[in-house]
Protein backbone atom coordinates (compact mmCIF):
# COMPACT_ATOMS: atom_id res chain seq x y z
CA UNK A 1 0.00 0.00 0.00
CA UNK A 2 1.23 4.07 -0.45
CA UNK A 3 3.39 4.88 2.30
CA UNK A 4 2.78 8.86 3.51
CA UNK A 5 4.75 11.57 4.76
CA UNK A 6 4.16 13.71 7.91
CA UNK A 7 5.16 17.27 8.11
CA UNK A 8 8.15 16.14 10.11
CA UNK A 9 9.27 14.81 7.31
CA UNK A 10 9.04 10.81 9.02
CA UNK A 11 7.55 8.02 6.84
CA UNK A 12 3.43 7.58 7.35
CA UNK A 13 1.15 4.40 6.63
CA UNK A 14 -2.29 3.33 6.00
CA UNK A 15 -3.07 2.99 9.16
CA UNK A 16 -0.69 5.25 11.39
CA UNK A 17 -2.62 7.06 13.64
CA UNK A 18 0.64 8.76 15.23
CA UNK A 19 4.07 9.49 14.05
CA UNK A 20 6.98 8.07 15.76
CA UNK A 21 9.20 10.63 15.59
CA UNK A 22 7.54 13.76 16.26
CA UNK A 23 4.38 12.35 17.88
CA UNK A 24 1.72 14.52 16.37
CA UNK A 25 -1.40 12.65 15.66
CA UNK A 26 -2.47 11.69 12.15
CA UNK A 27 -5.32 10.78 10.07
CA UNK A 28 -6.32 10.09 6.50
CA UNK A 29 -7.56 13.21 4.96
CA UNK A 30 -10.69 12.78 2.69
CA UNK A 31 -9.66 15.64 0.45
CA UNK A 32 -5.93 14.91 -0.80
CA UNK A 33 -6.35 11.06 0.16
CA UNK A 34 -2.70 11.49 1.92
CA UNK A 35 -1.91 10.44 5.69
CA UNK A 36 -0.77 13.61 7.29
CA UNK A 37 -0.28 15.22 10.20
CA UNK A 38 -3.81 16.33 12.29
CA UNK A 39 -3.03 20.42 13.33
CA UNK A 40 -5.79 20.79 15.62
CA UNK A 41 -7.14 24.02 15.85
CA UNK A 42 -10.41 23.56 18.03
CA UNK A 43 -12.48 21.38 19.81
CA UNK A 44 -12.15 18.23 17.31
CA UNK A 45 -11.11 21.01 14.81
CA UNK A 46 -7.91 20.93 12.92
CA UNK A 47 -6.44 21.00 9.16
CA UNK A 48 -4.40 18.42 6.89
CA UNK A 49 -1.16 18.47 7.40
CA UNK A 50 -0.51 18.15 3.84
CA UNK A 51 1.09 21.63 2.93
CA UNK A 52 -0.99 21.50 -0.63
CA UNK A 53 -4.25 20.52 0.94
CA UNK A 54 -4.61 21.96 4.67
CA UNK A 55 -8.55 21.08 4.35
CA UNK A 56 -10.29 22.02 7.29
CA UNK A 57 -11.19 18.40 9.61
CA UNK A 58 -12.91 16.89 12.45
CA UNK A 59 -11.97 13.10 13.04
CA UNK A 60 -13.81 9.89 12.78
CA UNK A 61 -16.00 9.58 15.62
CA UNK A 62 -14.17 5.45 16.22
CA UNK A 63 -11.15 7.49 15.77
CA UNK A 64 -11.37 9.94 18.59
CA UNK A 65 -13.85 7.37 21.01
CA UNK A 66 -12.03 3.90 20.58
CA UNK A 67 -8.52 4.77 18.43
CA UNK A 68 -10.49 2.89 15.71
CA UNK A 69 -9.99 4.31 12.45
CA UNK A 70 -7.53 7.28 11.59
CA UNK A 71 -9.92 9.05 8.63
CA UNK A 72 -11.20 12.43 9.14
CA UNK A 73 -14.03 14.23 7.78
CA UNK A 74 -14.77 17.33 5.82
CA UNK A 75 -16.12 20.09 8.10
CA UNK A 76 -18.57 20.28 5.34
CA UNK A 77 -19.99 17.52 6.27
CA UNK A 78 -21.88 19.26 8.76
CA UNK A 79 -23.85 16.17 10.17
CA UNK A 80 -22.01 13.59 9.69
CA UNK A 81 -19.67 12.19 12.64
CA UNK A 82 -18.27 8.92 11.24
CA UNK A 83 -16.16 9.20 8.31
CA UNK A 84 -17.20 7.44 4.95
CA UNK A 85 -15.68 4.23 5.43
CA UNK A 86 -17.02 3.82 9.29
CA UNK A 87 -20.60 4.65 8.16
CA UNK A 88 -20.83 1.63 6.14
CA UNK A 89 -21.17 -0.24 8.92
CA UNK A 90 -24.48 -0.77 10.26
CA UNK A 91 -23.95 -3.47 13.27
CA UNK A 92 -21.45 -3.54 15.60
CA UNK A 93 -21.36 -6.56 18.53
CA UNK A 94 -21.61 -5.91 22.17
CA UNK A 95 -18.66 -4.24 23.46
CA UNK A 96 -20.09 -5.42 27.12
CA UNK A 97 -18.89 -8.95 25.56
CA UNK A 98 -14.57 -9.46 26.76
CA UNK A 99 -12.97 -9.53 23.40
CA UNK A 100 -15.79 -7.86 21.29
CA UNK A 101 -14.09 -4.25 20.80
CA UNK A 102 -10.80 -6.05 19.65
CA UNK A 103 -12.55 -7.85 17.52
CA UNK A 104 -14.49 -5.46 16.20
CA UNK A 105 -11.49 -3.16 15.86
CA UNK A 106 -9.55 -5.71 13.51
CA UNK A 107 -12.59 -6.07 11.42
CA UNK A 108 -12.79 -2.37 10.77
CA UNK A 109 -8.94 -1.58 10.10
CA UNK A 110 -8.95 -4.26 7.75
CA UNK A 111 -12.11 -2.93 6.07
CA UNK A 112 -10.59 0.20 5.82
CA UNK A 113 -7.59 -1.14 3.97
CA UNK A 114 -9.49 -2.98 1.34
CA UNK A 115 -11.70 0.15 0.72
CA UNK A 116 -9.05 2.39 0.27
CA UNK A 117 -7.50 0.13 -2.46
CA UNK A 118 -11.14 0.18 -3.92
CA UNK A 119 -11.54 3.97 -4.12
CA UNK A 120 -8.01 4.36 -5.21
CA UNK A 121 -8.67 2.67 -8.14
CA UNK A 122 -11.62 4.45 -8.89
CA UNK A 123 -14.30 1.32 -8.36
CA UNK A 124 -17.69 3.33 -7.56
CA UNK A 125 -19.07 2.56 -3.98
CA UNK A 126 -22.93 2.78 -3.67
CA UNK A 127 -24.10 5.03 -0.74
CA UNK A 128 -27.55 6.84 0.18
CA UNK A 129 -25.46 9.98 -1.42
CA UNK A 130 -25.21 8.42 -4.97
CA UNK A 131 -27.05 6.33 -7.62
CA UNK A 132 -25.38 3.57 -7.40
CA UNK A 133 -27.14 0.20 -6.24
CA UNK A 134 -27.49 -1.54 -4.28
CA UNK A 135 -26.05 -0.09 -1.59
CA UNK A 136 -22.99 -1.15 0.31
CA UNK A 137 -23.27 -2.11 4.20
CA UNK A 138 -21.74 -3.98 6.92
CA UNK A 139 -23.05 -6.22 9.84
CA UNK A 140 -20.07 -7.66 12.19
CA UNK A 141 -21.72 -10.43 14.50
CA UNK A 142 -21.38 -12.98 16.69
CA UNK A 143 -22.87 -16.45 17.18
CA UNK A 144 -26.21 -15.56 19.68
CA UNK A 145 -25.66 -18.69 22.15
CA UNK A 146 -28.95 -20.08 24.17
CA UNK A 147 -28.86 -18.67 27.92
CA UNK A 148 -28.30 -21.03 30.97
CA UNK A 149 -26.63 -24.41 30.45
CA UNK A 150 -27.39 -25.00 26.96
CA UNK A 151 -24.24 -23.30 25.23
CA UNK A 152 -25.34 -24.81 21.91
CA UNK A 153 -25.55 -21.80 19.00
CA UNK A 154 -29.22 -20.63 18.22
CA UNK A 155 -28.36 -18.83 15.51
CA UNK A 156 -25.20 -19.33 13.71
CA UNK A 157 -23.85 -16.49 11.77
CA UNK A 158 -22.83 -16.95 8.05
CA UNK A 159 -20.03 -14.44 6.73
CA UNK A 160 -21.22 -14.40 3.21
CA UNK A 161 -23.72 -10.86 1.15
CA UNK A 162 -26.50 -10.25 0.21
CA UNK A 163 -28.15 -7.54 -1.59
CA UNK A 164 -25.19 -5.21 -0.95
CA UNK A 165 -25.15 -6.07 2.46
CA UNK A 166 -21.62 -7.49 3.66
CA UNK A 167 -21.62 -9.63 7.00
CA UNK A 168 -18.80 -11.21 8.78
CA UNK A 169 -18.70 -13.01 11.83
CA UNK A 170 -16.99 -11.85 14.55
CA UNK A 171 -15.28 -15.12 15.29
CA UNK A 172 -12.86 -14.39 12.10
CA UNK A 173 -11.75 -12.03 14.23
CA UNK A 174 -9.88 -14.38 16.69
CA UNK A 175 -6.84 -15.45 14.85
CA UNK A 176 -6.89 -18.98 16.75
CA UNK A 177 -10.18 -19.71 15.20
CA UNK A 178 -9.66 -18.36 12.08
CA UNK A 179 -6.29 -20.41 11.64
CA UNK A 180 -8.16 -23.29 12.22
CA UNK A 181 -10.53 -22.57 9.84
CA UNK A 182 -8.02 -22.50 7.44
CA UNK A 183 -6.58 -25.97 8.06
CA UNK A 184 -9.71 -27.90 7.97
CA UNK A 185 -11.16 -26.08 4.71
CA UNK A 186 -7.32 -26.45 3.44
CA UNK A 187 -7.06 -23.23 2.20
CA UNK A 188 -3.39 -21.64 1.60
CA UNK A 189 -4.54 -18.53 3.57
CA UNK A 190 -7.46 -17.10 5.63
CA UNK A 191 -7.36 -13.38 6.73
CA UNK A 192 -9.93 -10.64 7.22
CA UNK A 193 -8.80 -8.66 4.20
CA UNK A 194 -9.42 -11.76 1.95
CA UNK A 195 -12.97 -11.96 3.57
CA UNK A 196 -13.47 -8.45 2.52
CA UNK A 197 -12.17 -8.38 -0.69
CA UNK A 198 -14.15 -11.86 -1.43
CA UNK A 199 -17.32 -10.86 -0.02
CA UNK A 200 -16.59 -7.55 -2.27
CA UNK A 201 -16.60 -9.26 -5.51
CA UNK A 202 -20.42 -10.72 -4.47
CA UNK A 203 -21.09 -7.22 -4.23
CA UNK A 204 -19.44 -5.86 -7.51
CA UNK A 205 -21.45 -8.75 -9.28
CA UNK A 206 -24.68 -6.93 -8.22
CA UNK A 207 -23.28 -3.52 -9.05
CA UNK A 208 -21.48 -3.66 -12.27
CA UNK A 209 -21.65 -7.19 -14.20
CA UNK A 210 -25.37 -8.09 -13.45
CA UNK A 211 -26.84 -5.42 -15.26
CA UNK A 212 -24.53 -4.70 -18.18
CA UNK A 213 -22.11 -7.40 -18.87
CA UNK A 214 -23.94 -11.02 -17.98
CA UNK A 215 -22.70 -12.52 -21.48
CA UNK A 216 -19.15 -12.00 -21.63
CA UNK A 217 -19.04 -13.15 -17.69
CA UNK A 218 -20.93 -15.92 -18.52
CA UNK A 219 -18.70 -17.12 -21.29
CA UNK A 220 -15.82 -16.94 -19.28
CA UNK A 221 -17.34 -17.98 -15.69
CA UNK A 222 -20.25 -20.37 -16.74
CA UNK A 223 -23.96 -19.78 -16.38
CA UNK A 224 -25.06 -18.18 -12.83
CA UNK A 225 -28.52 -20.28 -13.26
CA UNK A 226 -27.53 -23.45 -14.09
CA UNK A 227 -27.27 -25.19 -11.72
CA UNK A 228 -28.58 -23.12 -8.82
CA UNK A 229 -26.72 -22.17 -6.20
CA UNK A 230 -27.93 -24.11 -3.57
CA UNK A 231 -27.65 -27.45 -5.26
CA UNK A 232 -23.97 -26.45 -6.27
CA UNK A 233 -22.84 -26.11 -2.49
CA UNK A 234 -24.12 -29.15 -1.76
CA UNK A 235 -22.55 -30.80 -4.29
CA UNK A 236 -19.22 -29.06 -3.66
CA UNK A 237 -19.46 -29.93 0.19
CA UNK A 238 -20.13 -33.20 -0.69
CA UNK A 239 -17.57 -34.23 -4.01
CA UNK A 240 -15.11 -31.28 -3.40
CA UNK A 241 -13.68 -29.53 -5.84
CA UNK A 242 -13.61 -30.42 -9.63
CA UNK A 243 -10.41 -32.32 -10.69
CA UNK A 244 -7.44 -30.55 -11.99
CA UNK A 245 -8.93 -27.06 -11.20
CA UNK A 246 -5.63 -25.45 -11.30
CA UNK A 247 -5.82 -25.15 -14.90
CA UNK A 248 -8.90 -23.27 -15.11
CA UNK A 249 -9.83 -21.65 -11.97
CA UNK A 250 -8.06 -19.53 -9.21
CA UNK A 251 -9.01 -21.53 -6.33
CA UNK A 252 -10.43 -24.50 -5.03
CA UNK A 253 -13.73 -23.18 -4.13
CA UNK A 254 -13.75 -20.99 -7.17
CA UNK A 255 -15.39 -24.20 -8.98
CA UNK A 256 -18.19 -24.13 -6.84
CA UNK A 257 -20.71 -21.59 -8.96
CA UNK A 258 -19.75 -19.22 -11.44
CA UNK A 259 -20.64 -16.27 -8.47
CA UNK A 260 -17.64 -17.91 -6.18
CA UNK A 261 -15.09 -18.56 -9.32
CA UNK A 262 -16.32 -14.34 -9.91
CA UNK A 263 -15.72 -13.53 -5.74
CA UNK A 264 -12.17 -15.38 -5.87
CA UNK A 265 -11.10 -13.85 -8.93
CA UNK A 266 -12.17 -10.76 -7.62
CA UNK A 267 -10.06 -11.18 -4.17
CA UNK A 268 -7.34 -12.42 -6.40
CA UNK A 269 -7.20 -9.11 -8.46
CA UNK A 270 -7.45 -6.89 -5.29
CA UNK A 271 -4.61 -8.95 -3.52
CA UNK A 272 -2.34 -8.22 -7.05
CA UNK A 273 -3.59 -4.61 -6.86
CA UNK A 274 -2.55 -4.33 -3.27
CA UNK A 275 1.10 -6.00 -3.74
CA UNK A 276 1.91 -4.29 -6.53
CA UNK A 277 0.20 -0.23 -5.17
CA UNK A 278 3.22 -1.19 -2.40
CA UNK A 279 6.15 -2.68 -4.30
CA UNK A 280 5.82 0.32 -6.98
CA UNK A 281 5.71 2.73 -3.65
CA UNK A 282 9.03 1.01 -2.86
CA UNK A 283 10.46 1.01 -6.26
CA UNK A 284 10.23 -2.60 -6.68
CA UNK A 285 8.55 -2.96 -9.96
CA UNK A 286 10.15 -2.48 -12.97
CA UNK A 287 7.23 -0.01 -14.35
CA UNK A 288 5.64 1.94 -12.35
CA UNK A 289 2.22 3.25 -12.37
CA UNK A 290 0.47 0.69 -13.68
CA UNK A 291 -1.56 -0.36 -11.13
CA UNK A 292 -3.13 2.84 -10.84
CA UNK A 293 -3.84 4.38 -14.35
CA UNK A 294 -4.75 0.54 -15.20
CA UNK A 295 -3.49 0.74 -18.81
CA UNK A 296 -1.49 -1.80 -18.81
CA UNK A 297 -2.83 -5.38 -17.48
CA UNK A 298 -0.55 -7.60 -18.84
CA UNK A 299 2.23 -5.63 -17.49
CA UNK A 300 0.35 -5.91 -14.16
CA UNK A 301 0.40 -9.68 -14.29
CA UNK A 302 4.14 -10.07 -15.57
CA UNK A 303 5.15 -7.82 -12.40
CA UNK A 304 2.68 -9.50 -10.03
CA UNK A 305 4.43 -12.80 -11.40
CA UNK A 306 7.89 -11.15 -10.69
CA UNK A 307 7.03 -9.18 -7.06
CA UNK A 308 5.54 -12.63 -6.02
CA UNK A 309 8.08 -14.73 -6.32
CA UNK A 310 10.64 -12.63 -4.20
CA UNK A 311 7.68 -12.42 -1.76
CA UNK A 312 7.20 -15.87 -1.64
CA UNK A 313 11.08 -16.58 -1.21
CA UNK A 314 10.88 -13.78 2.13
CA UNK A 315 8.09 -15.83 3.38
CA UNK A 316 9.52 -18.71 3.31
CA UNK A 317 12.73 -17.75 4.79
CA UNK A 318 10.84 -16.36 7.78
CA UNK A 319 8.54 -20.10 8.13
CA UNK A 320 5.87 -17.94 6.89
CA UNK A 321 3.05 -18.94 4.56
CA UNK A 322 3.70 -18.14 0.69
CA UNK A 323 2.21 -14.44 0.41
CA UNK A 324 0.82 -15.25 -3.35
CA UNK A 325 -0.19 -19.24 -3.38
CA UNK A 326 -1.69 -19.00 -6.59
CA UNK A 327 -0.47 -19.95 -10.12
CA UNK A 328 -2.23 -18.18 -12.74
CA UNK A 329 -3.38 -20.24 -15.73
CA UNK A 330 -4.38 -18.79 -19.00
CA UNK A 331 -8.41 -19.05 -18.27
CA UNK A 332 -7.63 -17.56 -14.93
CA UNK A 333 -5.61 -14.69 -16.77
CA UNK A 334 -8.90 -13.94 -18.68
CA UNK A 335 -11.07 -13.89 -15.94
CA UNK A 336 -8.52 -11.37 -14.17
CA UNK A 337 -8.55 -9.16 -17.02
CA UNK A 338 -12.40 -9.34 -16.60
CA UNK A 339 -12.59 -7.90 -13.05
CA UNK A 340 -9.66 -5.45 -14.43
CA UNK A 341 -12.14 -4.15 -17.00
CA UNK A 342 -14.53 -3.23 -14.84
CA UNK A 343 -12.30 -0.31 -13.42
């Protein structure tokens, strides 16, 4: 991701909400998109440190109330006391539950990560200010358990969308959990920004190819309809995946449905998007700028190729998991470029 600078001259990031060396706090400003210094100048009053900018602020209601969060907020925005990305979400746990905040806290930084990569390059985000539908929203919950004895779950929540709506549960969250979630459903990795940027590409399917471009996704990802959805997860859950699916699909679960091959490519473009926005920051790629004026996919993939491979070697040398698992076939290649054009 873009690294910042702060008036001090010290290196910002993403998600700094202070800098080290001269200890000013900072935020995300909404107008010049840079991480800056916060100059307060009033009671939750102050102005981008960004010499070129200096928009007038007040921060994030998270940020000031739980450190959640370092975006700010036009004082133009006269009513409005979460910032764009915190308003999105719609249900929060119960912070009287031990662990919920944290929880909750890990789900929102990484949600804030994943929609700054989506606004950065330029995919629209539908909100009750525009006329885009649906409309994007987040629930973060937890399994309700029966009172008393009885600790079995009443209601189970599934991390999954639908009809814009984006809902995780809050037990992928606890890294314990969610690591051994990973090993039983063998997948090479399992994070909250991949649950984002999968559960995004259910929602980009609504927004952008359902209405306008069903045939060409349909030639390359298979017919939506046929068979339903339902009757493909249980088949799926019960066979596993199709054989040899490395050849034509990004993932394992990808041959589910055409709508999960669509929300895996879709993750898979965002995670190549994200690598490559910070290697070109670090002048790691040979070309710069091509992630975002998206000209150039091909080049994007040949670098992604490149990047990955010296980030896979890093990995390894720490015992880490490879950082990009994936080997991209020529159908997969196609199906990137897909998602690419929809930019």
């Amino acid at each position: 991701m873009n690294t910042f600078q702060c008036s001090c001259g010290n290196a910002l990031f993403l998600d700094s909400t202070q800098c080290v060396q001269c200890e000013k706090p900072t935020t995300l400003c909404p107008v010049c998109q840079e991480v800056t210094a916060w100059e307060a100048n009033g009671d939750n009053l102050g102005i981008c440190g960004n010499i070129q900018c200096q928009a007038q602020l007040k921060l994030c209601a998270n940020y000031r109330n739980f450190g959640v969060c370092n975006n700010s907020i036009s004082v133009d925005e006269v009513e409005e006391t979460l910032c764009s990305h915190c308003r999105l979400t719609t249900v929060i746990p119960d912070f009287d539950v031990e662990g919920n905040l944290e929880k909750w806290s890990r789900l929102e930084w990484a949600k804030h990560r994943v929609l700054y990569a989506i606004e950065k390059i330029g995919l629209p985000i539908g909100t009750p200010e525009n006329h885009w539908v649906p409309k994007l929203s987040f629930e973060f919950k937890a399994d309700r358990e029966k009172p008393g004895k009885d600790k079995k779950k009443a209601e189970p929540i599934a991390t999954g969308h639908a009809n814009g709506c984006i809902t995780i549960n809050l037990k992928e969250a606890d890294s314990v959990k969610r690591e051994i979630a990973r090993v039983e459903f063998g997948e090479p990795q399992r994070t909250l920004v991949g649950h984002f940027r999968h559960e995004l590409g259910h929602y980009y399917w609504d927004l952008l190819v359902n209405p306008t471009r069903l045939e060409k996704f349909r030639k390359l990802f298979g017919n939506e309809t046929s068979p339903p959805y339902a009757d493909a997860m249980d088949a799926y859950y019960e066979n596993g995946p199709l054989p040899n699916w490395q050849n034509s699909f990004i993932s394992a679960y990808a041959t589910m449905h055409p709508w999960e091959d669509f929300a895996e490519t879709f993750a898979a473009y965002l995670d190549m998007v994200a690598v490559l926005m910070t290697s070109e920051d670090f002048d790691l790629t040979t070309d710069a700028n091509n992630v975002i004026d998206g000209n150039d996919f091909d080049a994007m993939v040949n670098e992604y190729s490149r990047v990955g491979i010296l980030a896979n070697e890093l990995n390894r040398e720490m015992g880490l998991i490879d950082l990009v698992p994936e080997v991209y076939s020529r159908p997969v290649i196609e199906k990137l470029r897909f998602v690419h054009e929809l930019r």
